[in-house]
C-alpha atoms as a PDB file:
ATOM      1  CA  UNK A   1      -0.592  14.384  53.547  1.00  0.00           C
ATOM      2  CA  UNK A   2       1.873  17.175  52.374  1.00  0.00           C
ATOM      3  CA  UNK A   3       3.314  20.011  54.113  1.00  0.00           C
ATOM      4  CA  UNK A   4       1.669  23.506  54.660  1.00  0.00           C
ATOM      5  CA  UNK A   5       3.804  25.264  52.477  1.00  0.00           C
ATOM      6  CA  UNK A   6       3.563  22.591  49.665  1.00  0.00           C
ATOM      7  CA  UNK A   7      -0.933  22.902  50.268  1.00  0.00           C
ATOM      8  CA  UNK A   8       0.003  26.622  49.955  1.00  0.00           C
ATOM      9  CA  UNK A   9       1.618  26.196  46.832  1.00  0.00           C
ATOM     10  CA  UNK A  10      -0.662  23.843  44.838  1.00  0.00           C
ATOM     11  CA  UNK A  11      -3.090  26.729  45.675  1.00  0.00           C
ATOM     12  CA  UNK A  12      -1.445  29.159  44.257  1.00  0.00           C
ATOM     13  CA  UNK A  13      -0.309  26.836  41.667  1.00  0.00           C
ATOM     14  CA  UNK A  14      -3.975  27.176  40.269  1.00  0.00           C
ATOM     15  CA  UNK A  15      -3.405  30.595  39.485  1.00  0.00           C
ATOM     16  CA  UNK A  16      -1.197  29.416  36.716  1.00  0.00           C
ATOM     17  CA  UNK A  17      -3.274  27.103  35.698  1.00  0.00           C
ATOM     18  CA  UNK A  18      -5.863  29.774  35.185  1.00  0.00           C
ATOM     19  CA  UNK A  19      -3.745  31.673  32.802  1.00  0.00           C
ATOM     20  CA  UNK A  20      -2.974  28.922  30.763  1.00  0.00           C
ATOM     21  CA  UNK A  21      -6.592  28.434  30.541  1.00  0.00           C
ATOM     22  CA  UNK A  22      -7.102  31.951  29.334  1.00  0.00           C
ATOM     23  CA  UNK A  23      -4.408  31.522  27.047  1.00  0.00           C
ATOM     24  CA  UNK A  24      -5.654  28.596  25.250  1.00  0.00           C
ATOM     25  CA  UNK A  25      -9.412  30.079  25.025  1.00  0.00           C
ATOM     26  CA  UNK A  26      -8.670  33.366  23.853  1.00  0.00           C
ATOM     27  CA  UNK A  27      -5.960  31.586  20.665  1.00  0.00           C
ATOM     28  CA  UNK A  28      -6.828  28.169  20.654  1.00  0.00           C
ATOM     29  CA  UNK A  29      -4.034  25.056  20.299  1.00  0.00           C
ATOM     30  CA  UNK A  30      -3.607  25.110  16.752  1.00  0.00           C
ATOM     31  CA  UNK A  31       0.369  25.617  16.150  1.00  0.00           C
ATOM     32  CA  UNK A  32       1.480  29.411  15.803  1.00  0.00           C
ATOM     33  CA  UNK A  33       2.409  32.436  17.343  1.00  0.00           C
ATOM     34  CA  UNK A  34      -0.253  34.127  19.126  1.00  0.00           C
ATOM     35  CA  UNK A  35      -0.323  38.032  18.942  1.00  0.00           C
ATOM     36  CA  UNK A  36      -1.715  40.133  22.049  1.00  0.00           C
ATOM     37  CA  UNK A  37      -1.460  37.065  24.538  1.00  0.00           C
ATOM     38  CA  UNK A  38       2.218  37.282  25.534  1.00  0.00           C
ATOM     39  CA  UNK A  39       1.746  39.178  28.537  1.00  0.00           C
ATOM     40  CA  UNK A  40      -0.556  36.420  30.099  1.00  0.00           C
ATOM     41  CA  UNK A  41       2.464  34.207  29.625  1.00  0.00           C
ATOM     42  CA  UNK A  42       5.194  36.677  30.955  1.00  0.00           C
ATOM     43  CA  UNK A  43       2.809  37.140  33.885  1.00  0.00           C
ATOM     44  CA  UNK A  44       2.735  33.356  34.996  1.00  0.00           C
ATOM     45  CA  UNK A  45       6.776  33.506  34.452  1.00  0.00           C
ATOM     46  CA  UNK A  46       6.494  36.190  36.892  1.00  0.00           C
ATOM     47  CA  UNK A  47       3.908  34.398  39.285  1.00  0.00           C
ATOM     48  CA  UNK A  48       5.888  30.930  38.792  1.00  0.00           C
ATOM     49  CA  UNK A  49       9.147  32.674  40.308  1.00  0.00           C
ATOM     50  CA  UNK A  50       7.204  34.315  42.934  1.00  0.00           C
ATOM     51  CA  UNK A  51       5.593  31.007  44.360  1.00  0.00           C
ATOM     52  CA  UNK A  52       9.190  29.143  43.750  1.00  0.00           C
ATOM     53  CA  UNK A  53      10.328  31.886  46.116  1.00  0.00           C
ATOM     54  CA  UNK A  54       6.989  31.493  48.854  1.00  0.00           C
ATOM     55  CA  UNK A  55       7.252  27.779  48.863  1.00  0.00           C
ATOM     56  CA  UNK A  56      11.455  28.012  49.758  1.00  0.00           C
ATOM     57  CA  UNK A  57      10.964  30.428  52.640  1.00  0.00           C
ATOM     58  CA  UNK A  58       7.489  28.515  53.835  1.00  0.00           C
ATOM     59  CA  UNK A  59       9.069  25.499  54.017  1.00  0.00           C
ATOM     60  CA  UNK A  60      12.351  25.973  55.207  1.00  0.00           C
ATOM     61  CA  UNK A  61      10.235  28.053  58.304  1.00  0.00           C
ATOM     62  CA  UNK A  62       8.103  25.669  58.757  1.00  0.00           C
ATOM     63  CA  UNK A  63      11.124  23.102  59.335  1.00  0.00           C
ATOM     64  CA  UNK A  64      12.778  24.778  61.993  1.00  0.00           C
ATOM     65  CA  UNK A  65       9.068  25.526  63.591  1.00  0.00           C
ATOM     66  CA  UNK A  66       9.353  21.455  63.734  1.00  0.00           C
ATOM     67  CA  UNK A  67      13.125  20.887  64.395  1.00  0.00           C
ATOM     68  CA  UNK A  68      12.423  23.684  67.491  1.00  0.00           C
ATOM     69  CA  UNK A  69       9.824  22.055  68.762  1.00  0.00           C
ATOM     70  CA  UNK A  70      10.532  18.143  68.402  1.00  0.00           C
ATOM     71  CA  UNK A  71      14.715  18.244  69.274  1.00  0.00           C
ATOM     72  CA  UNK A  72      14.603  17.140  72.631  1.00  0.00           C
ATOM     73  CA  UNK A  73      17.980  19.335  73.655  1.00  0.00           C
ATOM     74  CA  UNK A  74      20.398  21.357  71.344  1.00  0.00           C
ATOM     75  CA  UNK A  75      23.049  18.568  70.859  1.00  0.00           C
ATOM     76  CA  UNK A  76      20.374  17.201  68.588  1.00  0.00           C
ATOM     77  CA  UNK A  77      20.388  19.842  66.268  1.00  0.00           C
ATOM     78  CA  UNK A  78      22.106  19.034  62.534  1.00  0.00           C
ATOM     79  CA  UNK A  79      25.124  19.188  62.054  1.00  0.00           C
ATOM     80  CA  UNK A  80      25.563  22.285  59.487  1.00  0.00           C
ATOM     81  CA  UNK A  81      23.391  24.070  61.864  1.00  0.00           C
ATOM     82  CA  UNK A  82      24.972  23.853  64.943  1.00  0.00           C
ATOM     83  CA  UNK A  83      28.064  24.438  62.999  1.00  0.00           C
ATOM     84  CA  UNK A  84      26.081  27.833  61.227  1.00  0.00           C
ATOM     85  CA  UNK A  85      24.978  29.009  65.136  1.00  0.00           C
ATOM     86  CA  UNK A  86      28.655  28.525  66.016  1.00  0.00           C
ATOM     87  CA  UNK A  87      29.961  30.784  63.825  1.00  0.00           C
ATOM     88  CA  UNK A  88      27.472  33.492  64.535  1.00  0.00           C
ATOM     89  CA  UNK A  89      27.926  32.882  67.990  1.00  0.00           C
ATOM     90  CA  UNK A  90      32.111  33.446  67.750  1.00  0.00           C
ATOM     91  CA  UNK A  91      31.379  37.109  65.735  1.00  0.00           C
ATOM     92  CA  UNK A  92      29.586  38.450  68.343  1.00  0.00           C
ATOM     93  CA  UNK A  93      31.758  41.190  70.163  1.00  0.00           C
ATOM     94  CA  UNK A  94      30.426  40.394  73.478  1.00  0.00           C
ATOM     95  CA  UNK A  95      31.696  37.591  75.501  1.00  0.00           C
ATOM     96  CA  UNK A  96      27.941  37.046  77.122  1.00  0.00           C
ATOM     97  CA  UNK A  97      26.455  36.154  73.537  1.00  0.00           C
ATOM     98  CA  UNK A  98      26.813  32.083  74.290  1.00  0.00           C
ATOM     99  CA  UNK A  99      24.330  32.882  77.251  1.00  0.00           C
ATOM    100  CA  UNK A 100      21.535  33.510  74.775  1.00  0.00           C
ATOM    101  CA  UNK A 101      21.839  29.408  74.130  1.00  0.00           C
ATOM    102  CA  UNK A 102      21.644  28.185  77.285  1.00  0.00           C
ATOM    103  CA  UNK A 103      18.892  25.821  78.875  1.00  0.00           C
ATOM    104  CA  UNK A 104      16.137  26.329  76.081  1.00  0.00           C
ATOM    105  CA  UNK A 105      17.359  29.757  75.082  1.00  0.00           C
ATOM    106  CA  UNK A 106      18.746  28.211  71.902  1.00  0.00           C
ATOM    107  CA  UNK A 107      14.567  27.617  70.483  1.00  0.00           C
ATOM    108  CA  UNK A 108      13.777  31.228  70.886  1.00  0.00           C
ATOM    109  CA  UNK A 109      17.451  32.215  69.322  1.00  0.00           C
ATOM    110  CA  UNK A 110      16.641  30.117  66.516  1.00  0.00           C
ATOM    111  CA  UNK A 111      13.430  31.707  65.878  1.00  0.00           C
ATOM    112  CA  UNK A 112      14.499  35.113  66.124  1.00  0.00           C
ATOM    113  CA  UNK A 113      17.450  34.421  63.915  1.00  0.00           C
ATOM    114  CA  UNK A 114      15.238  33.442  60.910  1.00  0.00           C
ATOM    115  CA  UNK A 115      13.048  36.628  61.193  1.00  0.00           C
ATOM    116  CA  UNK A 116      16.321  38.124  61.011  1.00  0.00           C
ATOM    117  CA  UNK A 117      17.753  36.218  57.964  1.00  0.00           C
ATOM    118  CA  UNK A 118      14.639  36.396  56.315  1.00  0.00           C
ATOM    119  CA  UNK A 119      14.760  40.535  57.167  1.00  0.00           C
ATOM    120  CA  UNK A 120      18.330  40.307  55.555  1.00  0.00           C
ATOM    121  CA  UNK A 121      17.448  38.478  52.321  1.00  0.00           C
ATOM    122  CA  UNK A 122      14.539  41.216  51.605  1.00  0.00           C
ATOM    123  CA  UNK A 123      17.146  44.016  52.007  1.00  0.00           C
ATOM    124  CA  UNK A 124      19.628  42.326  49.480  1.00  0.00           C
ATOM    125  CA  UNK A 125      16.968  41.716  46.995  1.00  0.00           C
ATOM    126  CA  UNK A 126      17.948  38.022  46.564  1.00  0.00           C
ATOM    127  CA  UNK A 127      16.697  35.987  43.535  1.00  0.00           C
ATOM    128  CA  UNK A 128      15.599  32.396  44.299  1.00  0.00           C
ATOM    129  CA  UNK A 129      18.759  31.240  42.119  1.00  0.00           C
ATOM    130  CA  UNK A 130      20.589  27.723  43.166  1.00  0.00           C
ATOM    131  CA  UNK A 131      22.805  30.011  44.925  1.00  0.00           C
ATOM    132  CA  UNK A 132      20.199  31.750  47.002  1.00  0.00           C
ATOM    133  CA  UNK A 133      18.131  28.790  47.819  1.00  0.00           C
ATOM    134  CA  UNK A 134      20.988  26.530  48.620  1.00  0.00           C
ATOM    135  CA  UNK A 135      22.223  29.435  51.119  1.00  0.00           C
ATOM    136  CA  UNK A 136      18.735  29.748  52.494  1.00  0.00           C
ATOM    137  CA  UNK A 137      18.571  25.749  53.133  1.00  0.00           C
ATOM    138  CA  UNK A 138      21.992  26.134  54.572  1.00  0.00           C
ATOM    139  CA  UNK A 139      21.324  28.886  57.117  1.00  0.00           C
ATOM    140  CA  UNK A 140      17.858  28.098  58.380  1.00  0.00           C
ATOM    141  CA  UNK A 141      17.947  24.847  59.271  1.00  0.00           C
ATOM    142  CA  UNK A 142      21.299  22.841  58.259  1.00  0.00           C
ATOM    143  CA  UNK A 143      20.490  21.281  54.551  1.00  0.00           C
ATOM    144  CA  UNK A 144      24.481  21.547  52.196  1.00  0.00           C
ATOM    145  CA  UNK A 145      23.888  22.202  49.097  1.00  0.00           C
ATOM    146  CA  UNK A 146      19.805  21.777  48.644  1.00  0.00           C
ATOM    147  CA  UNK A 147      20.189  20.948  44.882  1.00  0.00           C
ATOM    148  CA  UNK A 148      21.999  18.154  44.814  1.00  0.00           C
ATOM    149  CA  UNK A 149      18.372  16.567  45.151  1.00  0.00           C
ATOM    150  CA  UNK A 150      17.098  17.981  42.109  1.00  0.00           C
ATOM    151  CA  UNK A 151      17.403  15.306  39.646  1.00  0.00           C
ATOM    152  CA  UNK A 152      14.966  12.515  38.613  1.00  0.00           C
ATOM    153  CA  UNK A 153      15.582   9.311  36.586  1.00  0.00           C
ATOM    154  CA  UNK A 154      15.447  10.001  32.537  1.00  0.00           C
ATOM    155  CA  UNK A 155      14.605  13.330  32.822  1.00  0.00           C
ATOM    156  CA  UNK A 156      16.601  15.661  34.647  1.00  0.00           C
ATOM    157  CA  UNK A 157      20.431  16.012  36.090  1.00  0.00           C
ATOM    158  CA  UNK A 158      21.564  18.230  38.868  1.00  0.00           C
ATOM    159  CA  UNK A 159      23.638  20.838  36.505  1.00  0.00           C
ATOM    160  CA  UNK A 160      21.038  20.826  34.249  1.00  0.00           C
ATOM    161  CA  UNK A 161      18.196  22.092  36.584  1.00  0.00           C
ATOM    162  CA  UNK A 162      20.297  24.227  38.489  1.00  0.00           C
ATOM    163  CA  UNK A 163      21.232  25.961  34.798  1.00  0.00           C
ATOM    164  CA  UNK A 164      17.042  25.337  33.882  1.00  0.00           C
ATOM    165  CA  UNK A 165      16.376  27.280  37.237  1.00  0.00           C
ATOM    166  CA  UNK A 166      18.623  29.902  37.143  1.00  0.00           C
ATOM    167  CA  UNK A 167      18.151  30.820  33.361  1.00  0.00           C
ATOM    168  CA  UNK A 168      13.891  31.087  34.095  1.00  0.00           C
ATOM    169  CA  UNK A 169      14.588  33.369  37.205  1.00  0.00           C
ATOM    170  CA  UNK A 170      16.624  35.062  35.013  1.00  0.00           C
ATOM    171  CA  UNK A 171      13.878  35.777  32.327  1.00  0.00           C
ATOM    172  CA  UNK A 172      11.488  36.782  35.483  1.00  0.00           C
ATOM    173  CA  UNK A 173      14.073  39.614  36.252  1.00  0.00           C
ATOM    174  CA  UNK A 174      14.635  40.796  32.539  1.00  0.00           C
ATOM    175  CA  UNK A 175      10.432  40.976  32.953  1.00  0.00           C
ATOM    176  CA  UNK A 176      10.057  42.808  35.937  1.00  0.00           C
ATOM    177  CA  UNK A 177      13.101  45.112  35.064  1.00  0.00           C
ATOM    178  CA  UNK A 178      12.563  45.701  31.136  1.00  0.00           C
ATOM    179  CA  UNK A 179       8.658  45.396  31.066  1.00  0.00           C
ATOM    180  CA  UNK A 180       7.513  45.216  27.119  1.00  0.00           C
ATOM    181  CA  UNK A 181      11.209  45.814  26.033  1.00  0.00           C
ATOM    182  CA  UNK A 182      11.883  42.144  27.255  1.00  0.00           C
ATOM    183  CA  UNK A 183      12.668  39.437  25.218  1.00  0.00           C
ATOM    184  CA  UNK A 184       9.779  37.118  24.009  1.00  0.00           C
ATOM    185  CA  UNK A 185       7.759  34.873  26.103  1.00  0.00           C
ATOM    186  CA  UNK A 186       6.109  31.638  24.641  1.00  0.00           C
ATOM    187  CA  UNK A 187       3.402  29.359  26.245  1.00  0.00           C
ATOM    188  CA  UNK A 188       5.861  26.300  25.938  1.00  0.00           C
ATOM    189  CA  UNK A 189       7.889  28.548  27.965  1.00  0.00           C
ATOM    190  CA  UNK A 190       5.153  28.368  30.621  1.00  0.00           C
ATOM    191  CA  UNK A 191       4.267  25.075  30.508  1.00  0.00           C
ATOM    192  CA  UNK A 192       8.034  23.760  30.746  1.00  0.00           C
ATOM    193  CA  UNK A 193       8.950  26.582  33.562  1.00  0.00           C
ATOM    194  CA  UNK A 194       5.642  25.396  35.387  1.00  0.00           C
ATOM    195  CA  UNK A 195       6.475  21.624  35.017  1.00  0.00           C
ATOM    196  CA  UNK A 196       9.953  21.948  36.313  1.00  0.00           C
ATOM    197  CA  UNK A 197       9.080  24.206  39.547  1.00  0.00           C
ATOM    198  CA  UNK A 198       6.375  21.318  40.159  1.00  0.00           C
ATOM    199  CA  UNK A 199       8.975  18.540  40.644  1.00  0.00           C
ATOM    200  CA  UNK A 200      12.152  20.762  41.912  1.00  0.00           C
ATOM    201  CA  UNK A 201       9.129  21.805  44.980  1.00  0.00           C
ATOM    202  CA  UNK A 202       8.578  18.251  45.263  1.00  0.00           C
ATOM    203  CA  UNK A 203      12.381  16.875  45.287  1.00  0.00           C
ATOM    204  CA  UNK A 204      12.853  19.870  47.671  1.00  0.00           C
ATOM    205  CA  UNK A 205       9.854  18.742  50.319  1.00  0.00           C
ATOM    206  CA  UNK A 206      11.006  15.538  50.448  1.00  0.00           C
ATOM    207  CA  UNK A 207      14.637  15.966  51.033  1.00  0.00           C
ATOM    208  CA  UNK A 208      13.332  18.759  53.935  1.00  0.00           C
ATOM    209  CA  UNK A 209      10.834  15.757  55.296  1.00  0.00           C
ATOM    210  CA  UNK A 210      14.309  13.508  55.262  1.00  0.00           C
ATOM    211  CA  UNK A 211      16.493  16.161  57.142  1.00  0.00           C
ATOM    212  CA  UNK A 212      13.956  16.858  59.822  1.00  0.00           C
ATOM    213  CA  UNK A 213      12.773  13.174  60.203  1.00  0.00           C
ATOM    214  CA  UNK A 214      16.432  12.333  60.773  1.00  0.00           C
ATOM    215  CA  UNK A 215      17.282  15.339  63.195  1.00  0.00           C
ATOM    216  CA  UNK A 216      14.143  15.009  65.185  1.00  0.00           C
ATOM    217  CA  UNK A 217      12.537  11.604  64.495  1.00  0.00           C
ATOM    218  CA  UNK A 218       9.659  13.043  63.183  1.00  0.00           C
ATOM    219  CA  UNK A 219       8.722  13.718  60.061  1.00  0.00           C
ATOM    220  CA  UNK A 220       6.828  17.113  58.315  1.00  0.00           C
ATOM    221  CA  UNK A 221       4.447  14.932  57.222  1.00  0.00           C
ATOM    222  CA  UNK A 222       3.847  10.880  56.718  1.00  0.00           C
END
């Protein structure tokens, strides 16, 4: 079983997987530069961000959907949330905001408060950097620091994916902004972005699946 926004990714995942395809039809695998096929491979460095970015908000929604509707009372709530609401709740220039918590109040608050953090992140035209997706894990449902899980044995450390992440999201903006003026695009590039963004959505599921399973003793998924 996964998650629904990890099934919506590996859909959309195949849309990547069709222009690599394409790319390998149209100039074959022998080694060398291939003229006229770049912008299939700055569009899936585009499309790779863009799912990165749909499979963060899905599943960090689709958490407090489950943490909302499996705490039994709002004491249960983690930690860094509670402590989050709190803050939020002490800015408020009315003394009749803590009202909004009480009895059950605090599911529908909850709710409403990601449509409006989600409403805020559009507005600032966030990037899905480590900064921004650490912050969004943070907010919504309680998770410090969400990249300290991406790392795997051999492979891959925390700085280093954080500094892989950022410098690919970085390359999707210089795309979007600059167009043809931007700087060269290869299919390793692809393949590498697209292999990474596999296993940092993966790390990132299961350390959501962790936090929810221990806030609400049940898990996303089994």
């Amino acid at each position: 079983m996964a998650s629904q926004a990890r099934k919506a990714f590996d859909e959309n995942a195949s849309d990547i997987k069709r222009l690599i395809d394409l790319h390998l039809k149209a100039g074959g695998d022998a080694r060398g530069r291939r003229y006229g096929l770049e912008v299939l491979n700055k569009s899936a460095i585009v499309l790779i961000t863009a799912f990165w970015e749909a499979y963060c908000e899905d599943i960090a929604e689709e958490a407090l959907r489950h943490i909302v509707e499996h705490s039994k009372d709002s004491a249960s709530l983690p930690e860094e949330l509670k402590k989050q609401i709190a803050k939020e709740i002490k800015s408020k220039q009315h003394d009749l905001a803590v009202w909004e918590l009480s009895g059950d109040g605090w599911r529908t608050y909850l709710l409403d408060r990601f449509d409006q953090l989600t409403e805020n992140r559009n507005r600032k035209l966030n990037t899905p950097k480590t900064a921004q997706i650490d912050s969004l894990f943070l907010e919504t449902i309680g998770i410090r620091q969400m990249s300290r899980h991406w790392k795997w044995p051999r492979k891959m450390t925390v700085p280093r994916a954080t500094e892989k992440l950022d410098k690919y999201v970085t390359l999707r903006g210089a795309i979007a902004h600059r167009g043809s003026d931007s700087k060269s695009v290869t299919k390793a590039q692809v393949t590498d972005y697209f292999e990474f963004i596999r296993s940092v959505v993966a790390k990132t599921g299961g350390a959501v699946n962790a936090h929810v399973r221990a806030a609400t003793g049940k898990p996303l998924w089994e």
